[in-house]
C-alpha atoms as a PDB file:
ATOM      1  CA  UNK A   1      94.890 185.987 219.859  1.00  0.00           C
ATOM      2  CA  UNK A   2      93.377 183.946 222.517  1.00  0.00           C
ATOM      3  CA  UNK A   3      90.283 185.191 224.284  1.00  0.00           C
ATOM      4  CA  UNK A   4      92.314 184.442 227.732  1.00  0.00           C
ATOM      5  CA  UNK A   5      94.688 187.217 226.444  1.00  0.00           C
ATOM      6  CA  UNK A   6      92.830 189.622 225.305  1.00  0.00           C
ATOM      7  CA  UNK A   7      90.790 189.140 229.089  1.00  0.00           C
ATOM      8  CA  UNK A   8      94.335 189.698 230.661  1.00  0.00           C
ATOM      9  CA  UNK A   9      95.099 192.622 227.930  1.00  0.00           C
ATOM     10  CA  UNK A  10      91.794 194.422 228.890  1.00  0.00           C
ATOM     11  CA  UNK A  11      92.312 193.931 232.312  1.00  0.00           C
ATOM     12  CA  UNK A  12      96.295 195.842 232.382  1.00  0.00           C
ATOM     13  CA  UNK A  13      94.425 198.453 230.432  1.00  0.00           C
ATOM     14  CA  UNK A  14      91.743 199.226 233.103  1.00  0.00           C
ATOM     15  CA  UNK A  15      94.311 198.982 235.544  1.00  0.00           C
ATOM     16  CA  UNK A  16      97.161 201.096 233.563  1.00  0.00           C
ATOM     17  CA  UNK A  17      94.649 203.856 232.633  1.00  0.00           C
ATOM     18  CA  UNK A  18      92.819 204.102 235.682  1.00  0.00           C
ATOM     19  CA  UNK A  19      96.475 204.543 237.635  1.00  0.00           C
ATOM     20  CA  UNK A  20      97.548 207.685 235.119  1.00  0.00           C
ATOM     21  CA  UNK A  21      93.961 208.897 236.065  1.00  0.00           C
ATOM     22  CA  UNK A  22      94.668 208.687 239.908  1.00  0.00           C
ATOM     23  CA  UNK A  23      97.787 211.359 238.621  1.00  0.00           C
ATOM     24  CA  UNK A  24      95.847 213.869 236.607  1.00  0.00           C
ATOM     25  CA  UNK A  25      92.428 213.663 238.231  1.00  0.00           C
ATOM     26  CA  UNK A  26      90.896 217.349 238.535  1.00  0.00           C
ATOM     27  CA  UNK A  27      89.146 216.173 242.037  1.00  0.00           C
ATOM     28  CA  UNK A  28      91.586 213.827 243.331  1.00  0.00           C
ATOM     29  CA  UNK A  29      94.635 216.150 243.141  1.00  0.00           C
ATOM     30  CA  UNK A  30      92.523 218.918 244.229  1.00  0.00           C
ATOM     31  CA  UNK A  31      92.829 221.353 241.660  1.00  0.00           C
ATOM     32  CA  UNK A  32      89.505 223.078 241.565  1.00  0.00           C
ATOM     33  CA  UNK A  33      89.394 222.975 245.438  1.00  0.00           C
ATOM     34  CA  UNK A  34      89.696 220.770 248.247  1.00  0.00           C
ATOM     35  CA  UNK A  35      86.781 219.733 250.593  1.00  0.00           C
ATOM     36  CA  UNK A  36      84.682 219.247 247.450  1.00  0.00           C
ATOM     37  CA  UNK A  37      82.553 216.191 248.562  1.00  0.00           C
ATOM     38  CA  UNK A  38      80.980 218.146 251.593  1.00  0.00           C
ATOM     39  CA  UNK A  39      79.948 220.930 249.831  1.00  0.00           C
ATOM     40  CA  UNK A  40      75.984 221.780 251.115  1.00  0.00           C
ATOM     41  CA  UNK A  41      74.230 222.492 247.575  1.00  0.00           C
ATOM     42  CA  UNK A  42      71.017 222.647 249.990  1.00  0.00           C
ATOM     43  CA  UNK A  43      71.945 226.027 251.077  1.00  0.00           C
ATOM     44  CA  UNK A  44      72.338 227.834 248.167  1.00  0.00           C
ATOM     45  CA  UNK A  45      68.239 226.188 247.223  1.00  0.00           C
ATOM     46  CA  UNK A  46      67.587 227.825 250.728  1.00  0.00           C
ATOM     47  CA  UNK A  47      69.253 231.395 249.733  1.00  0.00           C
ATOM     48  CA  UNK A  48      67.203 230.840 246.714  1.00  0.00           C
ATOM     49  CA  UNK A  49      64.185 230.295 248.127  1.00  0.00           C
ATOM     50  CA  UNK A  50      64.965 233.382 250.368  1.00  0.00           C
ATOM     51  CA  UNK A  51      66.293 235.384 248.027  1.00  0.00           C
ATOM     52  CA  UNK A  52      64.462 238.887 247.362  1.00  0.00           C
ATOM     53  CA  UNK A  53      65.039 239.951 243.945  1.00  0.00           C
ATOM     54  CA  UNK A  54      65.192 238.077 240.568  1.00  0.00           C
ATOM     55  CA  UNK A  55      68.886 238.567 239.994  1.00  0.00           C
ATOM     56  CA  UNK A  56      69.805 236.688 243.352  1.00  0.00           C
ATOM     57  CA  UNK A  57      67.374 233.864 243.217  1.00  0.00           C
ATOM     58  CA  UNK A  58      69.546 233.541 239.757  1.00  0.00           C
ATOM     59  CA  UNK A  59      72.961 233.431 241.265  1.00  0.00           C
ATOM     60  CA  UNK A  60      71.913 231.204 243.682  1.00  0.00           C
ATOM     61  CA  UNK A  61      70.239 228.521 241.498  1.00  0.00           C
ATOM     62  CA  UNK A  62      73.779 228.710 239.168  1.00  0.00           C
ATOM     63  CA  UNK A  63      75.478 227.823 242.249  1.00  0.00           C
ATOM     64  CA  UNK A  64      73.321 225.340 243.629  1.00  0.00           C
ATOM     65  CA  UNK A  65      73.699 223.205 239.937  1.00  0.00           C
ATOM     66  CA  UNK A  66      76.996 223.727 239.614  1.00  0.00           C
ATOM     67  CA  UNK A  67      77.465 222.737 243.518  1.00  0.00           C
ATOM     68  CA  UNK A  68      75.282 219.562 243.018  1.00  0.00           C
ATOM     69  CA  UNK A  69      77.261 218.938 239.283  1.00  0.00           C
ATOM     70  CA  UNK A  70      80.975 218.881 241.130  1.00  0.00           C
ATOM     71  CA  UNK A  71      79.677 217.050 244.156  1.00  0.00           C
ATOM     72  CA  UNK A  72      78.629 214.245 241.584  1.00  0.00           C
ATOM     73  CA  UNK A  73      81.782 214.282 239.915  1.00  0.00           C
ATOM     74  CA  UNK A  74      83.588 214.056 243.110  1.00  0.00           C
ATOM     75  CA  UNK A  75      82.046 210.997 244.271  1.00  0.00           C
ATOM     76  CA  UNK A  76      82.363 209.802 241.090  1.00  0.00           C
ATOM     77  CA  UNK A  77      85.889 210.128 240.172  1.00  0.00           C
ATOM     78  CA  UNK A  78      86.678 208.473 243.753  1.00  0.00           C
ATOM     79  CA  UNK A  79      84.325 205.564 243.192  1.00  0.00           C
ATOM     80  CA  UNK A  80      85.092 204.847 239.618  1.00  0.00           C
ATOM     81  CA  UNK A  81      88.627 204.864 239.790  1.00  0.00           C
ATOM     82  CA  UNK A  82      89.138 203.068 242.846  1.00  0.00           C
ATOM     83  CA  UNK A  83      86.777 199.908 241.538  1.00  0.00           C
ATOM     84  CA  UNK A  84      88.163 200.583 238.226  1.00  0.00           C
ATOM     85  CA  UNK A  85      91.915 199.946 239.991  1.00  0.00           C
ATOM     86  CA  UNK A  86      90.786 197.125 242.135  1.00  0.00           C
ATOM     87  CA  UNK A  87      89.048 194.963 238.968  1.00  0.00           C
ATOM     88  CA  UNK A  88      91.988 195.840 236.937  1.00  0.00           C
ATOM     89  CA  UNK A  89      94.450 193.858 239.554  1.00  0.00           C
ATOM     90  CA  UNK A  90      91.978 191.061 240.474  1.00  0.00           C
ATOM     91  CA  UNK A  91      91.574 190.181 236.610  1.00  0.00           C
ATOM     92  CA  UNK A  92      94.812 190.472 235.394  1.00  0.00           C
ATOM     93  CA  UNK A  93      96.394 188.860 238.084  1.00  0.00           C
ATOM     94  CA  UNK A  94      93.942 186.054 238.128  1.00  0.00           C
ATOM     95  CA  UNK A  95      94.215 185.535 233.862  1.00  0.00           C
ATOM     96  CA  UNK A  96      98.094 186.342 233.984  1.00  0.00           C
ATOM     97  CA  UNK A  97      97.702 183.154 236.330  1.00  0.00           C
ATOM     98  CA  UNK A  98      95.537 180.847 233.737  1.00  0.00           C
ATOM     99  CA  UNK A  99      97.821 182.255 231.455  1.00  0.00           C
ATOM    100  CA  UNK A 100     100.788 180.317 232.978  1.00  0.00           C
ATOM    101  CA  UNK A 101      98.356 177.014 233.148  1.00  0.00           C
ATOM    102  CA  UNK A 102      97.533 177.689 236.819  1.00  0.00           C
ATOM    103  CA  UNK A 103      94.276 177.024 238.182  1.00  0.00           C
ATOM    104  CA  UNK A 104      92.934 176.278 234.766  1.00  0.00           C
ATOM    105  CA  UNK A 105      89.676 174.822 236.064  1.00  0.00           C
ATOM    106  CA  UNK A 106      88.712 177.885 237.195  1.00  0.00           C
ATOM    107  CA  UNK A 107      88.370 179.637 233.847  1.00  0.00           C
ATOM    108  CA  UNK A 108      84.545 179.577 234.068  1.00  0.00           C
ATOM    109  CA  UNK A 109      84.631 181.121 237.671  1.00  0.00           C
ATOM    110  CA  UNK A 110      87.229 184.061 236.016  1.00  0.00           C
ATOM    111  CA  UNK A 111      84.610 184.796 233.232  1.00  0.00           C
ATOM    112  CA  UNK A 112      82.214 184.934 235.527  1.00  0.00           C
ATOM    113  CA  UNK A 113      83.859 187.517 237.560  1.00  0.00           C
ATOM    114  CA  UNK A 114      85.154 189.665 234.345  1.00  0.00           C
ATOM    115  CA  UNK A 115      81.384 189.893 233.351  1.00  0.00           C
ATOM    116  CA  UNK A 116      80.128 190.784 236.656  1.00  0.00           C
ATOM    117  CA  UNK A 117      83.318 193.119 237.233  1.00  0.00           C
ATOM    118  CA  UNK A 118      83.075 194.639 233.474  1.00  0.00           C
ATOM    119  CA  UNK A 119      79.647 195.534 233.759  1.00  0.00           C
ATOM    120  CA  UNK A 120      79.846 197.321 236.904  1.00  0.00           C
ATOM    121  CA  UNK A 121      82.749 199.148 235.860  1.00  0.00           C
ATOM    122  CA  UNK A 122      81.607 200.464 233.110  1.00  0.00           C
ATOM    123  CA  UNK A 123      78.249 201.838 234.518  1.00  0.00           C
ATOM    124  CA  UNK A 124      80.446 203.542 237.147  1.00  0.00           C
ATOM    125  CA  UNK A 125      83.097 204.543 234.589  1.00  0.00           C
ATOM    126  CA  UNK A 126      80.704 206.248 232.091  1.00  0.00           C
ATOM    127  CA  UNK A 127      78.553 207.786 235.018  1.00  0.00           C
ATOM    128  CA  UNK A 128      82.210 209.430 235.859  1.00  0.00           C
ATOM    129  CA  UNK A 129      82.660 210.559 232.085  1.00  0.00           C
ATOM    130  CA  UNK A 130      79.162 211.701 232.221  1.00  0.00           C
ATOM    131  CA  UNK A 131      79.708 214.060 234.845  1.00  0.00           C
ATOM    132  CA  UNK A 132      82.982 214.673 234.243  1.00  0.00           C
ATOM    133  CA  UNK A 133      81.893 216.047 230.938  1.00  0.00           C
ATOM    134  CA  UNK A 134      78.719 218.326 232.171  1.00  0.00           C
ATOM    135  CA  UNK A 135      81.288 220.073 234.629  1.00  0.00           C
ATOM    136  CA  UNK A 136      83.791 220.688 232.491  1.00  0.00           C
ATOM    137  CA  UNK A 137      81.614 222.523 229.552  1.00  0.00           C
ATOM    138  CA  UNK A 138      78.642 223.912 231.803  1.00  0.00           C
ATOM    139  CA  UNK A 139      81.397 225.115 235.329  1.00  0.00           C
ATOM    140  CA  UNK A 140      82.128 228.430 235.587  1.00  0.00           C
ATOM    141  CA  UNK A 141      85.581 229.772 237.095  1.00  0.00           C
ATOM    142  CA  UNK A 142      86.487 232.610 239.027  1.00  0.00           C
ATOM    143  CA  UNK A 143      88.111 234.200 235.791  1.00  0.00           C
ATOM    144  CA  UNK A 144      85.988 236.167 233.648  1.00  0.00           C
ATOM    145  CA  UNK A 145      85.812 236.148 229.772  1.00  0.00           C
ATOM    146  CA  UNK A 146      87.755 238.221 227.677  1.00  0.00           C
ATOM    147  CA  UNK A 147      88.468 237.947 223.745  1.00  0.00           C
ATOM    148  CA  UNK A 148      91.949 237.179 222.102  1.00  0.00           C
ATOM    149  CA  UNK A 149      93.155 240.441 223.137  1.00  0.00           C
ATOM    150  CA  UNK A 150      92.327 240.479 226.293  1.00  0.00           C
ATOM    151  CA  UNK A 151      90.004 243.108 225.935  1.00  0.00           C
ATOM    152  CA  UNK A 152      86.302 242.663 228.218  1.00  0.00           C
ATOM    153  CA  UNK A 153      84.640 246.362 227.914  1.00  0.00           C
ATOM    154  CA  UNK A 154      84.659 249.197 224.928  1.00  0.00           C
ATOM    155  CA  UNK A 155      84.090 253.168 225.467  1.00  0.00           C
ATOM    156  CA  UNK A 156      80.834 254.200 224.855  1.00  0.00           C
ATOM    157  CA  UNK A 157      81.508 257.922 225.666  1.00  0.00           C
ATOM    158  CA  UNK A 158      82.539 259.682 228.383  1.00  0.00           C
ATOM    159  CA  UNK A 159      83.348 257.013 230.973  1.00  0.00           C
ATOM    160  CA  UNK A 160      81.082 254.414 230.118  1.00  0.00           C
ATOM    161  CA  UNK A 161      82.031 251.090 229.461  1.00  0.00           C
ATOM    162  CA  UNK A 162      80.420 248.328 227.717  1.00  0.00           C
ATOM    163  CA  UNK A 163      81.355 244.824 229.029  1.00  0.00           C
ATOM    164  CA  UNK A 164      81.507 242.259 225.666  1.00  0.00           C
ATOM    165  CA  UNK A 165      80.527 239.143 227.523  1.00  0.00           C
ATOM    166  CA  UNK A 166      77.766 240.512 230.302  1.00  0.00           C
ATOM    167  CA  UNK A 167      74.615 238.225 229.762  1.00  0.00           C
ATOM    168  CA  UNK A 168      71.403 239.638 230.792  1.00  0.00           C
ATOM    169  CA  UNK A 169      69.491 236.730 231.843  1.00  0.00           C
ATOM    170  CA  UNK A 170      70.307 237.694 235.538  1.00  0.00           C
ATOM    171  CA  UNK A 171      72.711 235.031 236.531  1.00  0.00           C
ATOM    172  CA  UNK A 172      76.185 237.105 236.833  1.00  0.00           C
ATOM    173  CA  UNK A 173      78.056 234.017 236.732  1.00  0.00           C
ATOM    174  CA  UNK A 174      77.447 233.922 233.180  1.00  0.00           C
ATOM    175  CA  UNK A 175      80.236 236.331 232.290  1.00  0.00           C
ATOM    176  CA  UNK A 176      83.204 234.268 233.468  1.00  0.00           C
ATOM    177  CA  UNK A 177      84.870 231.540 231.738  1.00  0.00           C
ATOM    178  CA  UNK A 178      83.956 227.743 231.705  1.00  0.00           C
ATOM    179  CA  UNK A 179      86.088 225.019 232.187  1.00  0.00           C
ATOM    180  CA  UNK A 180      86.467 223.857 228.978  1.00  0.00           C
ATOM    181  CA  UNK A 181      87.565 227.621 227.691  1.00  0.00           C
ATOM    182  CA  UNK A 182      90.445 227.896 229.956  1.00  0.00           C
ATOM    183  CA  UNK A 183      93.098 226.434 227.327  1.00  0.00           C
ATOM    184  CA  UNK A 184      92.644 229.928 225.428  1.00  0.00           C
ATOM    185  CA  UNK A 185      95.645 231.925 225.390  1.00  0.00           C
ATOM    186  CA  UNK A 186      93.784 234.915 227.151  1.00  0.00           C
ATOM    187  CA  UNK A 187      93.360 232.549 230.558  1.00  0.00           C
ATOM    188  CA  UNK A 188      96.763 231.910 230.246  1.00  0.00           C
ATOM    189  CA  UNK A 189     100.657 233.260 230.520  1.00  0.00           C
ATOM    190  CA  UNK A 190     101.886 234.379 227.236  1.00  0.00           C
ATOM    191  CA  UNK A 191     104.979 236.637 226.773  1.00  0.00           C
ATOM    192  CA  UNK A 192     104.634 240.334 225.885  1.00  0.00           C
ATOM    193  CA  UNK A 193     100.689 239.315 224.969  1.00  0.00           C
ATOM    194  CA  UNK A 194     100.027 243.350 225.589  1.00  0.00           C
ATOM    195  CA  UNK A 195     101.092 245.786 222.751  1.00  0.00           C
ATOM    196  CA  UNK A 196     103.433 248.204 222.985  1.00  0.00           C
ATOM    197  CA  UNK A 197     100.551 250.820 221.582  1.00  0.00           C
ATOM    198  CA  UNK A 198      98.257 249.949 224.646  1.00  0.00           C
ATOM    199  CA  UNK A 199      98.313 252.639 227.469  1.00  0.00           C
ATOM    200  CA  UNK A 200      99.087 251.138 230.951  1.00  0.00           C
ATOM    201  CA  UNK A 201      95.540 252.815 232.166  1.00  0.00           C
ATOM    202  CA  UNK A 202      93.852 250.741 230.541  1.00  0.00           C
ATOM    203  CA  UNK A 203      95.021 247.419 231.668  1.00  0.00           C
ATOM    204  CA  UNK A 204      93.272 246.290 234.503  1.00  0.00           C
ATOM    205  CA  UNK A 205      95.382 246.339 238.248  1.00  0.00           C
ATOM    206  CA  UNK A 206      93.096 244.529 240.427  1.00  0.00           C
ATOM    207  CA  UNK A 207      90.321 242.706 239.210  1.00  0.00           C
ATOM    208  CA  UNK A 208      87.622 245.614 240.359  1.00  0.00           C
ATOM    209  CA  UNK A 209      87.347 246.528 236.569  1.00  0.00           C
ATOM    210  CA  UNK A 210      85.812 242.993 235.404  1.00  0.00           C
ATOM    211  CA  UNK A 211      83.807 242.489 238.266  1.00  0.00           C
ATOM    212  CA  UNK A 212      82.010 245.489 237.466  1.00  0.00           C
ATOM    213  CA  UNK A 213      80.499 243.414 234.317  1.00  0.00           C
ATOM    214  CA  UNK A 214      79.307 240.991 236.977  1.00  0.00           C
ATOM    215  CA  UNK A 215      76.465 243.543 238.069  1.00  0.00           C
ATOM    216  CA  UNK A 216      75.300 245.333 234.674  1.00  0.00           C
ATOM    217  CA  UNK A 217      76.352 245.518 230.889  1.00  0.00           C
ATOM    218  CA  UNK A 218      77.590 249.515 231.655  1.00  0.00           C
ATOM    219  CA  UNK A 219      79.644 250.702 234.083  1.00  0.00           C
ATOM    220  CA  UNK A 220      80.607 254.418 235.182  1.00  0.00           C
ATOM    221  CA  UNK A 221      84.396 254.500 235.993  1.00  0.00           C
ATOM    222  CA  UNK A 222      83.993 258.173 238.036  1.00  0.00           C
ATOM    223  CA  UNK A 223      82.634 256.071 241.545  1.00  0.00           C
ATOM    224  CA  UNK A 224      85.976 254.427 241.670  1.00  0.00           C
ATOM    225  CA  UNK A 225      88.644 257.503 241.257  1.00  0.00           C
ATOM    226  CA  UNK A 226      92.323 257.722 241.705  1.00  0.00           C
ATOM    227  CA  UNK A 227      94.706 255.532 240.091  1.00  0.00           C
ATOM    228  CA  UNK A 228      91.672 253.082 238.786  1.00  0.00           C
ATOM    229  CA  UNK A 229      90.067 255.551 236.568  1.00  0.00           C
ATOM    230  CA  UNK A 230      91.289 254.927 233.155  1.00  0.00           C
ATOM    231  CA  UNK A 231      92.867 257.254 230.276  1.00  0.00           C
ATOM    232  CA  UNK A 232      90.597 259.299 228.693  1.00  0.00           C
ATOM    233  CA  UNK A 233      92.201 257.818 225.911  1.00  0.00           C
ATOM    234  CA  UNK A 234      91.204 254.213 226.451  1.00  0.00           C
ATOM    235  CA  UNK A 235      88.567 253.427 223.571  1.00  0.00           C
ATOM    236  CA  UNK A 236      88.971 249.223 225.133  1.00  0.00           C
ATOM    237  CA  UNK A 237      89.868 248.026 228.442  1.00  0.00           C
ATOM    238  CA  UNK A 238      91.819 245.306 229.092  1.00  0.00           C
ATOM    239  CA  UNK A 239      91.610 242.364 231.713  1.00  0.00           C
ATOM    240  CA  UNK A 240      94.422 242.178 233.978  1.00  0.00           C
ATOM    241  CA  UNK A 241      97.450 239.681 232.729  1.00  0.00           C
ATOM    242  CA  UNK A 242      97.522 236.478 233.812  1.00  0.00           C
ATOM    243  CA  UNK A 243     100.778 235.626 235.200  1.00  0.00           C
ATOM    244  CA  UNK A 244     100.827 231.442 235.014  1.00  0.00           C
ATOM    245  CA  UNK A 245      99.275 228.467 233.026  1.00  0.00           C
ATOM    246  CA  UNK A 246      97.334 227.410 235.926  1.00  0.00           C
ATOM    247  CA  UNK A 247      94.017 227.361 233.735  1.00  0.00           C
ATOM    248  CA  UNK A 248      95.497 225.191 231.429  1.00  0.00           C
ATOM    249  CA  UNK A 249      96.638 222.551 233.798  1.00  0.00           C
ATOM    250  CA  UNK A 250      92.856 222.684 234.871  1.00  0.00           C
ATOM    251  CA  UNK A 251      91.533 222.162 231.258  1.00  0.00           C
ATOM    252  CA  UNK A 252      94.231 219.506 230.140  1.00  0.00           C
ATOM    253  CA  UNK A 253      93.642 217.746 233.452  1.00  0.00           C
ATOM    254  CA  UNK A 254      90.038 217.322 232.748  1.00  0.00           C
ATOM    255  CA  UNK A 255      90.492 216.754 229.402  1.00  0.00           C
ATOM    256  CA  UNK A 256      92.815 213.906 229.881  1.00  0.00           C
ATOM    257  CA  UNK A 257      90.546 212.504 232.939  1.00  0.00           C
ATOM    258  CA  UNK A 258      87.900 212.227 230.185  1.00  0.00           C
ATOM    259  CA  UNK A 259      89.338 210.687 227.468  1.00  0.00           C
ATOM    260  CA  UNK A 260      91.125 207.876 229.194  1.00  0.00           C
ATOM    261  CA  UNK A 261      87.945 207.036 231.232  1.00  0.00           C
ATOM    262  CA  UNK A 262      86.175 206.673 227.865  1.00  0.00           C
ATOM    263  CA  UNK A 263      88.886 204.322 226.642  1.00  0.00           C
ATOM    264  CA  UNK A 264      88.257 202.385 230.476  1.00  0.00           C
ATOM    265  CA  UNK A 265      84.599 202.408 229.144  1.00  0.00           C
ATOM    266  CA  UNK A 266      85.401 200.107 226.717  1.00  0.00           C
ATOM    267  CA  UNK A 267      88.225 198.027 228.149  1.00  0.00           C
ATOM    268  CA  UNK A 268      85.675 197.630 230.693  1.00  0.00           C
ATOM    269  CA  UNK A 269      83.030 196.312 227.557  1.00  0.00           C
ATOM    270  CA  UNK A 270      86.188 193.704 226.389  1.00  0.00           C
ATOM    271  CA  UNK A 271      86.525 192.427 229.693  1.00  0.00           C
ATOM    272  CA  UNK A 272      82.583 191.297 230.290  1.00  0.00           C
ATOM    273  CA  UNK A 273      82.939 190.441 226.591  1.00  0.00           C
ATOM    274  CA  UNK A 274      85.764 188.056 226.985  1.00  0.00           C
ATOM    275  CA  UNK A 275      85.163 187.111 230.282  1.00  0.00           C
ATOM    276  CA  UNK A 276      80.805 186.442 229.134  1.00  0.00           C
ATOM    277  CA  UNK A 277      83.077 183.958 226.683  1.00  0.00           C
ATOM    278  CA  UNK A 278      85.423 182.101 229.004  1.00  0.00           C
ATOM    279  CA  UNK A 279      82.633 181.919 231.789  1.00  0.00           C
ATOM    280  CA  UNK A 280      80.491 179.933 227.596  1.00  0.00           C
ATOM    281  CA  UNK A 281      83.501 178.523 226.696  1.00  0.00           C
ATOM    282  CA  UNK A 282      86.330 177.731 229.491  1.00  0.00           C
ATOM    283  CA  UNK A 283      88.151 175.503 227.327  1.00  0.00           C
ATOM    284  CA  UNK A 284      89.225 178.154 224.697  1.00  0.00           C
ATOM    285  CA  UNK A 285      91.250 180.350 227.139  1.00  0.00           C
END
C-alpha cells in the first residue's frame, strides 16, 4: 500500500471518527448540563476561602476541581473535534485528489500540511482524552452510591442508620457515584430489581433518606416522622429505584468519546507520519 493511501486512509479515519464523536459527545449533546463552558470555578475558591468550618471549605474545593476539570473538557471536546473534522476533510480531499493524478506536484506541499495538521491534532486530541478521562473517573453525580442491592445504610439499633459509602474526610460529595460507576445496574432501570421479601418502608420515596449520608455516617430517622420513618423491621434501607437508563447513556457516551479519540490519536500520528514522508519523498505517493 502506497504511502499516498494510507495519508488519504488516515485522513477518512480522523474525519469518520471525529463525526460519530460530534453524535455521542457527553458535552456537545449536553448530557451532563448545558451552559458548561461559563461555569465560574472562581467562586466556589472564593466560598472556600470564606468558608467557616472545615467541612465547607471541603465541599467547596471538590466543586471548584471538578468545575475547573469539566470546563477543560468542554473546551476541549469543542476544539478537538472541530480541528480534528476540518484536517480530516482538507487531507483527504486534497490526497483523494493526488490520488486521481491531480495536482501531483504538489505532493510535497500535502506532506507538509499532514505533518503540520497531524501534529496539532494530536496534541489537541490527546489533551481531549486526557481530560476526558480525569472527568469521567474523578466527577461525581447527583446520584449517590449504593451496593448491588441497592441498599446505602444498615440498622444499628433503634433508629440509627449507618450509611455504607459516607467518607469522613469532610468532602460530602464523596458519597455519590462517579462517572465511570454509572453503568452498574444499581444507577440504572432493571425490572423487579426489589425482592418480594423487602418491606415497602424501607425503600426510599424521595431522596431525603440518602442525603442524610451526605452530612454524617449516622442518622436518627425520629426528626423526620410520618410516612418517612421506616419499619421497625428494616435491618437495611434501600435507595429509591431508578426508573430509566439515563446513567448509562452518560457512561457509554463518555466511554465511547474516549476510545475513538484515542484511535484519532493515532490516525492523527499516521497522518504526520505519512505526510513527514511525502513532504521526504513526493515521488512515492
Amino acid at each position: 500500500m502506497g504511502k499516498g493511501l494510507l495519508f488519504f486512509c488516515c485522513s477518512c479515519c480522523i474525519l469518520v471518527l471525529t463525526i460519530i464523536n460530534l453524535s455521542v459527545g457527553p458535552i456537545v449533546n449536553k448530557v451532563i448540563g448545558s451552559n458548561l463552558g461559563t461555569q465560574i470555578c472562581e467562586r466556589w475558591k472564593d466560598l472556600k476561602d470564606s468558608a467557616t468550618t472545615d467541612d465547607n471549605k471541603e465541599d467547596y474545593q471538590s466543586q471548584a476541581d471538578m468545575c475547573t476539570r469539566t470546563k477543560g473538557m468542554h473546551d476541549m471536546e469543542y476544539t478537538a473535534f472541530i480541528f480534528d473534522i476540518v484536517i480530516g476533510f482538507i487531507c483527504g480531499l486534497i490526497g483523494l485528489l493526488h490520488l486521481f493524478e491531480v495536482k501531483k506536484e504538489f505532493v510535497s506541499t500535502t506532506g507538509l500540511i499532514g505533518l503540520i495538521c497531524g501534529v496539532i491534532g494530536f496534541v489537541l486530541t490527546f489533551v481531549y482524552v486526557i481530560f476526558n478521562g480525569i472527568v469521567f473517573t474523578s466527577n461525581y453525580t447527583d446520584v449517590y452510591e449504593r451496593d448491588g442491592d441497592w441498599v446505602f445504610a444498615e440498622l444499628i439499633s433503634g433508629t440509627k442508620y449507618k450509611c455504607l459509602y459516607y467518607d469522613d474526610s469532610g468532602n460530602h460529595y464523596a458519597g455519590r457515584a462517579k462517572i465511570s460507576d454509572l453503568n452498574k445496574k444499581q444507577y440504572n432501570y432493571k425490572h423487579k430489581f426489589y425482592g418480594d421479601d423487602i418491606a415497602p418502608g424501607c425503600i426510599e420515596p424521595d431522596n431525603q433518606w440518602t442525603a442524610s449520608c451526605s452530612v454524617g455516617s449516622v442518622f436518627d430517622f425520629n426528626g423526620y416522622g410520618g410516612t418517612r420513618s421506616p419499619l421497625a423491621t428494616c435491618n437495611k434501607l434501600y435507595a429509591e429505584e431508578i426508573t430509566g437508563i439515563e446513567n448509562k447513556d452518560i457512561f457509554d457516551r463518555f466511554l465511547t468519546a474516549l476510545i475513538l479519540s484515542l484511535v484519532v490519536c493515532l490516525a492523527n500520528i499516521g497522518l504526520a507520519l505519512f505526510g513527514f514522508l511525502l513532504f521526504r519523498t513526493p515521488g512515492d505517493f
